[in-house]
Protein backbone atom coordinates (compact mmCIF):
# COMPACT_ATOMS: atom_id res chain seq x y z
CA UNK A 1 2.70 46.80 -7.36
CA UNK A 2 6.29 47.59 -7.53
CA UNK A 3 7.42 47.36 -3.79
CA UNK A 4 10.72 49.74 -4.51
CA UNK A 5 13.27 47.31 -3.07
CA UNK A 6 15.41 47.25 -6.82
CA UNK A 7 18.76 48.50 -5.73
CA UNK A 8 18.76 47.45 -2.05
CA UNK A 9 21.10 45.49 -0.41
CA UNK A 10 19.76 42.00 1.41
CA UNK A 11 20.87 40.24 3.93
CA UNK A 12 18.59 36.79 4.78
CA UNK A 13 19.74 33.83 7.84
CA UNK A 14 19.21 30.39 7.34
CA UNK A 15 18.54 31.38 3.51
CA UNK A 16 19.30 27.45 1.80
CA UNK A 17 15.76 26.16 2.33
CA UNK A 18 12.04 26.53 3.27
CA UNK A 19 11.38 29.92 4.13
CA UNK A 20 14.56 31.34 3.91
CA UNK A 21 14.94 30.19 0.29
CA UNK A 22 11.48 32.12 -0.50
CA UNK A 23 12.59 35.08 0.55
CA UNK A 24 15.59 35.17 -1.24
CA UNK A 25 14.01 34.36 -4.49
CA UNK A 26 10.94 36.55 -3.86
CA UNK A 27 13.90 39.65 -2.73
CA UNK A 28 15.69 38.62 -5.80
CA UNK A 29 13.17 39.08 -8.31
CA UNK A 30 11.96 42.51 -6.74
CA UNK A 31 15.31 43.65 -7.74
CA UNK A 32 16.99 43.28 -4.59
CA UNK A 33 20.88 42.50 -3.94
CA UNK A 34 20.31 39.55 -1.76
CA UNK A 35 23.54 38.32 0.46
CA UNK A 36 22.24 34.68 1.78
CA UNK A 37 23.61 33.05 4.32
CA UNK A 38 23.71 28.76 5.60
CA UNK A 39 25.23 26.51 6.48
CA UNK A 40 25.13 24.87 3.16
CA UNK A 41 24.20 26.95 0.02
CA UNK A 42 24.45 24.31 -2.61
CA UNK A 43 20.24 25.39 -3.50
CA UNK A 44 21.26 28.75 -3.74
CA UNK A 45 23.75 28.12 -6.38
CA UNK A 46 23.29 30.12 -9.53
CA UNK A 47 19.99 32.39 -8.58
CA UNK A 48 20.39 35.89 -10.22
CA UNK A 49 21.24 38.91 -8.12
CA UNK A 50 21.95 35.95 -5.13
CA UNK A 51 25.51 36.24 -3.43
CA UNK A 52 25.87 32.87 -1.13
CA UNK A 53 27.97 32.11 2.01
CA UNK A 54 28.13 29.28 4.01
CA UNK A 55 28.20 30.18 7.49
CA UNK A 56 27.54 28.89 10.46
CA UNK A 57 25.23 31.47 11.96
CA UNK A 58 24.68 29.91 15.72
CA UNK A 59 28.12 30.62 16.34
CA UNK A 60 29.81 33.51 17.44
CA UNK A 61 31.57 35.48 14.37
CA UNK A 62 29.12 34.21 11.92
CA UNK A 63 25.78 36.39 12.03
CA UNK A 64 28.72 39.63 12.25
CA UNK A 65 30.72 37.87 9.01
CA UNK A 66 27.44 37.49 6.68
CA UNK A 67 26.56 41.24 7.50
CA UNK A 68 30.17 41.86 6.83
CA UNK A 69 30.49 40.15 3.83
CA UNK A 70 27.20 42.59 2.35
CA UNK A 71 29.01 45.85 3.74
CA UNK A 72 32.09 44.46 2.03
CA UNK A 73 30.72 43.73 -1.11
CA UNK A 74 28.18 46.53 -1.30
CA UNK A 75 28.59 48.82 1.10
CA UNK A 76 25.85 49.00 3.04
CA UNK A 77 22.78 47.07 4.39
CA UNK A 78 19.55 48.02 3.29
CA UNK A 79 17.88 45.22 4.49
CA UNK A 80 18.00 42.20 7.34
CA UNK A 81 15.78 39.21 7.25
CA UNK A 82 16.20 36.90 10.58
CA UNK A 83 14.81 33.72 9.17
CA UNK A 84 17.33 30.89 10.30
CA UNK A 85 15.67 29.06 13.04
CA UNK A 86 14.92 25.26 14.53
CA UNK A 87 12.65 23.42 16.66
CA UNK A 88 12.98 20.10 18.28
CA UNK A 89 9.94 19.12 20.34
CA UNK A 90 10.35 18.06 23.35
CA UNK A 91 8.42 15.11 23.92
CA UNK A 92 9.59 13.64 27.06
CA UNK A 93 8.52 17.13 28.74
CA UNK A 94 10.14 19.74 30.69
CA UNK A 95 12.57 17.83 33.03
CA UNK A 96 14.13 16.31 30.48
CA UNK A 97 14.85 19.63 29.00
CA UNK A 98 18.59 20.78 30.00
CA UNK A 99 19.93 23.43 30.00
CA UNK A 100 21.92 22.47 27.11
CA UNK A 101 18.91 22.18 25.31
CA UNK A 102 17.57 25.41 26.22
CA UNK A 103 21.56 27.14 25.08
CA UNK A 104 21.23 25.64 21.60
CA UNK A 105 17.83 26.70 21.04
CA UNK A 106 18.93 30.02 22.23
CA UNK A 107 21.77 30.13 20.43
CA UNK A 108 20.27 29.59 16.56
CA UNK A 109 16.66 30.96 17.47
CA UNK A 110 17.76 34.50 19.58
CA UNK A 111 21.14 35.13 19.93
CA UNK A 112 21.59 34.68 15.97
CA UNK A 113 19.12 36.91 14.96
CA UNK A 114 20.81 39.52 17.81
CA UNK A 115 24.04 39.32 16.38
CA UNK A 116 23.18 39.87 12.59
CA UNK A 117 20.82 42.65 14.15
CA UNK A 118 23.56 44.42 16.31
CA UNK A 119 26.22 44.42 13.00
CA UNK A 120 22.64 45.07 10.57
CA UNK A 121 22.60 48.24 12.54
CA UNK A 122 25.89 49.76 13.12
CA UNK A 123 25.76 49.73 9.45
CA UNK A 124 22.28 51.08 8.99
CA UNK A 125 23.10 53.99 11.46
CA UNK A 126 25.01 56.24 9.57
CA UNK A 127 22.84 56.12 6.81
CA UNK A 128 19.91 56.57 9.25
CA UNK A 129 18.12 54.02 7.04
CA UNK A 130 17.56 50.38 7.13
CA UNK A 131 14.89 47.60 7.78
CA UNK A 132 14.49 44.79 9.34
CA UNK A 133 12.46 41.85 9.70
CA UNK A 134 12.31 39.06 11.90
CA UNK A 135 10.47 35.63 11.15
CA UNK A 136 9.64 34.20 14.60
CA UNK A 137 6.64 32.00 15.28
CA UNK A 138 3.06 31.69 16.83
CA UNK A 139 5.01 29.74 19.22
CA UNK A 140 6.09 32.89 20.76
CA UNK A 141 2.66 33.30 22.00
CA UNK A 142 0.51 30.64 20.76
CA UNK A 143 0.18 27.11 22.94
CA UNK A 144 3.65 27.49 24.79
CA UNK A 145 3.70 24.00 25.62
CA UNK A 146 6.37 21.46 26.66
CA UNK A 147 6.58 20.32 22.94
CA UNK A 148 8.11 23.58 21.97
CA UNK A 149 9.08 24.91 25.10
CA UNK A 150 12.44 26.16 24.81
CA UNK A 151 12.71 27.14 20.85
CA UNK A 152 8.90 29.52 22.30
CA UNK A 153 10.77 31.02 24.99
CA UNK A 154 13.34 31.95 22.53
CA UNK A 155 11.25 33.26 19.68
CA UNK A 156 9.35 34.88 22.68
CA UNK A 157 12.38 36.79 23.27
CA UNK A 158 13.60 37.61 19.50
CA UNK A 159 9.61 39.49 19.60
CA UNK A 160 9.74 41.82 22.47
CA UNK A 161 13.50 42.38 21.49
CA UNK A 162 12.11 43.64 18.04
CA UNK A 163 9.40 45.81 19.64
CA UNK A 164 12.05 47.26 21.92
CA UNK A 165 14.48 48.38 19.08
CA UNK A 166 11.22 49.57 17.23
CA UNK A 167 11.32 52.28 20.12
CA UNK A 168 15.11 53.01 19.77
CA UNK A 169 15.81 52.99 16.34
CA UNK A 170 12.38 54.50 14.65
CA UNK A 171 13.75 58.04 15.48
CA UNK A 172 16.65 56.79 13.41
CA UNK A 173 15.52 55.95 10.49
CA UNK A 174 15.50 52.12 10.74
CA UNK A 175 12.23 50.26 11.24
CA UNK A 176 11.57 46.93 12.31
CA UNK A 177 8.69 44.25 12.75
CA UNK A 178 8.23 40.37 12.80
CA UNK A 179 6.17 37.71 10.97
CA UNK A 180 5.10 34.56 12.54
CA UNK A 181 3.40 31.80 10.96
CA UNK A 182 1.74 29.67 11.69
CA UNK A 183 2.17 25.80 10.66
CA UNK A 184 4.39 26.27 6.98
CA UNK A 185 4.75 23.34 4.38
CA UNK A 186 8.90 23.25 4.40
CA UNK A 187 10.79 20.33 5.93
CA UNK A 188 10.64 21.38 9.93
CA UNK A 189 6.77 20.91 9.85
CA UNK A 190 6.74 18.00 7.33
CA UNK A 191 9.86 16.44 6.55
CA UNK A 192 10.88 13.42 7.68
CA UNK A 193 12.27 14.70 11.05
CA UNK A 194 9.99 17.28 11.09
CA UNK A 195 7.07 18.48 13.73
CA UNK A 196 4.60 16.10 12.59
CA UNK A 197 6.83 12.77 12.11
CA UNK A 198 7.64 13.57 15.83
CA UNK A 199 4.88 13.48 17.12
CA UNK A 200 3.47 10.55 15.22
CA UNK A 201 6.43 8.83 16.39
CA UNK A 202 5.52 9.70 19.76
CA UNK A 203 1.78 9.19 19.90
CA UNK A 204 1.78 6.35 17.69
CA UNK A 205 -0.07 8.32 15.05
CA UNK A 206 0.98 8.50 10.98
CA UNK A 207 2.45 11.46 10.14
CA UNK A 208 -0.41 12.47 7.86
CA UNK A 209 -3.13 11.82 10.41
CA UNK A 210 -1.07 14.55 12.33
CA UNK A 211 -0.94 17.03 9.64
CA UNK A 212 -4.89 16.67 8.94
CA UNK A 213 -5.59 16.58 12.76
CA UNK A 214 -3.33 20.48 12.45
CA UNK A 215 -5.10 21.63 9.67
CA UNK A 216 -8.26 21.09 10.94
CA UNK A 217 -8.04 23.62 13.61
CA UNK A 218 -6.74 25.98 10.77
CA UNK A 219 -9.87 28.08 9.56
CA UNK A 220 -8.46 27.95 5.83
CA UNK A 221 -7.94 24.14 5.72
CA UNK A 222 -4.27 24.38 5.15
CA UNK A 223 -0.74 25.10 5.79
CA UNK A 224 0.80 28.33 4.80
CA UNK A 225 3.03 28.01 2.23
CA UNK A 226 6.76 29.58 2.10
CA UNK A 227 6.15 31.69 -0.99
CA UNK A 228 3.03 32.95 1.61
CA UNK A 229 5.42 33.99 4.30
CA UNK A 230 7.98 35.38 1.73
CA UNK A 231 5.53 37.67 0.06
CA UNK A 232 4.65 39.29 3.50
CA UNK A 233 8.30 39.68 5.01
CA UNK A 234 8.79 41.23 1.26
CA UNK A 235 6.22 43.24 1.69
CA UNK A 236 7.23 44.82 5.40
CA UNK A 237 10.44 45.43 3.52
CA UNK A 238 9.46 47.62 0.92
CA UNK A 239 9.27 51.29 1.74
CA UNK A 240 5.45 50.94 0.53
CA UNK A 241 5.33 50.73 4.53
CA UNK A 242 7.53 53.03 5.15
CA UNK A 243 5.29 53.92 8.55
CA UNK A 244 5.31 50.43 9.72
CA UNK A 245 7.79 49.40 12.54
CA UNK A 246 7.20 47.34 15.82
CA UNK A 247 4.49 45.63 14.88
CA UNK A 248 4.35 41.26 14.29
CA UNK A 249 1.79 39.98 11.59
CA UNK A 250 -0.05 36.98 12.18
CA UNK A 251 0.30 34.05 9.44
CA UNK A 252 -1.45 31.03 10.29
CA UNK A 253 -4.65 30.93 8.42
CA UNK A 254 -6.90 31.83 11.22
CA UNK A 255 -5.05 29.47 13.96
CA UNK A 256 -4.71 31.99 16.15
CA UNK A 257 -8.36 32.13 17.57
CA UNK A 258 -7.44 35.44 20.41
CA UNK A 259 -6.62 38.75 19.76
């Protein structure tokens, strides 16, 4: 299926690695003009149709310069992918969460994703067309523990802020919707600092007795994979669903046991 996105103008957050990197390739390959911004972009070096910049996107200035930088080069925006995110658990609980804890989470995990949305759209408006799509996490609404409690509340937010500016910006022309997935095989679940060395380190557990102990509560038996998560945010993309906005899609592999 050709998902009509040759032509259109990318931008992806937190683009370098894992997820982010998936998308841009997957983007790239459907034809898209993909603007990809990290910190570091040294893996993004020499992928066709890829522009990098290195950017530091939980500061101030840099979500609004990678936007920039596509409306520069291009134009316009077509297209916003909020991927760049982090979580470190929190395994000595709530109390020893700060408030300087909860800022930084906020700051990469909401207020980036707000920023390269706010710019996204004053660019999108006068064409009264644009998409966007925000990769946020069962965390959001899945077992909100202590572990993850502060990068949840944030990913919590970045979801009803997309279903609110589904409302406002439908009549416009722009849609918008979310992915979150589950437990993904990139470095933050299984690297060597990632969600399951830290809480092997914690408990006292190996690393790969964690991940089996995961998967196990996972009806398919395994992890998503990036190119898994790519494919979907490529699909909500494409104008093949052109009627789709406000809505979040599930990836987890049957984790999720609720509706």
């Amino acid at each position: 299926m050709d998902l009509e996105l040759g032509g259109r103008v990318a931008v992806v957050t937190g683009a370098s690695k894992g997820t982010g990197l998936a998308v841009v390739r997957t983007l790239a390959e459907e034809g898209a003009a993909v603007i990809a911004g990290a910190r570091t972009a040294d893996t993004l070096a020499g992928l066709d149709g890829v522009t990098a910049l290195e950017v530091d996107l939980d500061q101030p200035g840099g979500p609004e310069a990678l936007v920039g930088h596509a409306v520069e080069r291009h134009g316009r925006v077509d297209l916003l992918v909020n991927n760049v995110g982090r979580v470190q658990l929190r395994v000595d609980g709530f109390l020893e969460t700060s408030d300087a804890d909860f800022e930084a989470s906020l700051q990469l995990n909401f207020y980036a994703a707000l920023r390269a949305t706010r710019a996204a759209v004053a660019a999108m408006l006068p064409r009264e067309a644009g998409t966007i799509v925000n990769v946020v996490s069962v965390n959001a609404f899945f077992q909100p523990d202590g572990l993850t409690i502060d990068y949840g509340a944030a990913k919590a937010a970045l979801l009803n802020l997309a279903k609110s500016l589904s409302q406002e910006l439908g009549p416009k022309g722009i849609r918008i919707n979310s992915v979150s997935p589950g437990p993904v095989e990139t470095d933050l679940w299984l690297g060597d600092h990632g969600v399951a060395a830290t809480i092997g380190q914690a408990t006292g557990v190996d690393p790969a007795t964690v991940r089996e102990q995961t998967m196990a509560g996972i009806a398919t038996g395994r992890f998503s994979t990036a190119q898994d998560v790519a494919t979907l945010v490529a699909l909500l993309a494409s104008p093949r669903t052109a009627n789709v906005t406000g809505t979040n899609y599930v990836i987890d592999g049957g984790l999720v046991k609720t509706l």
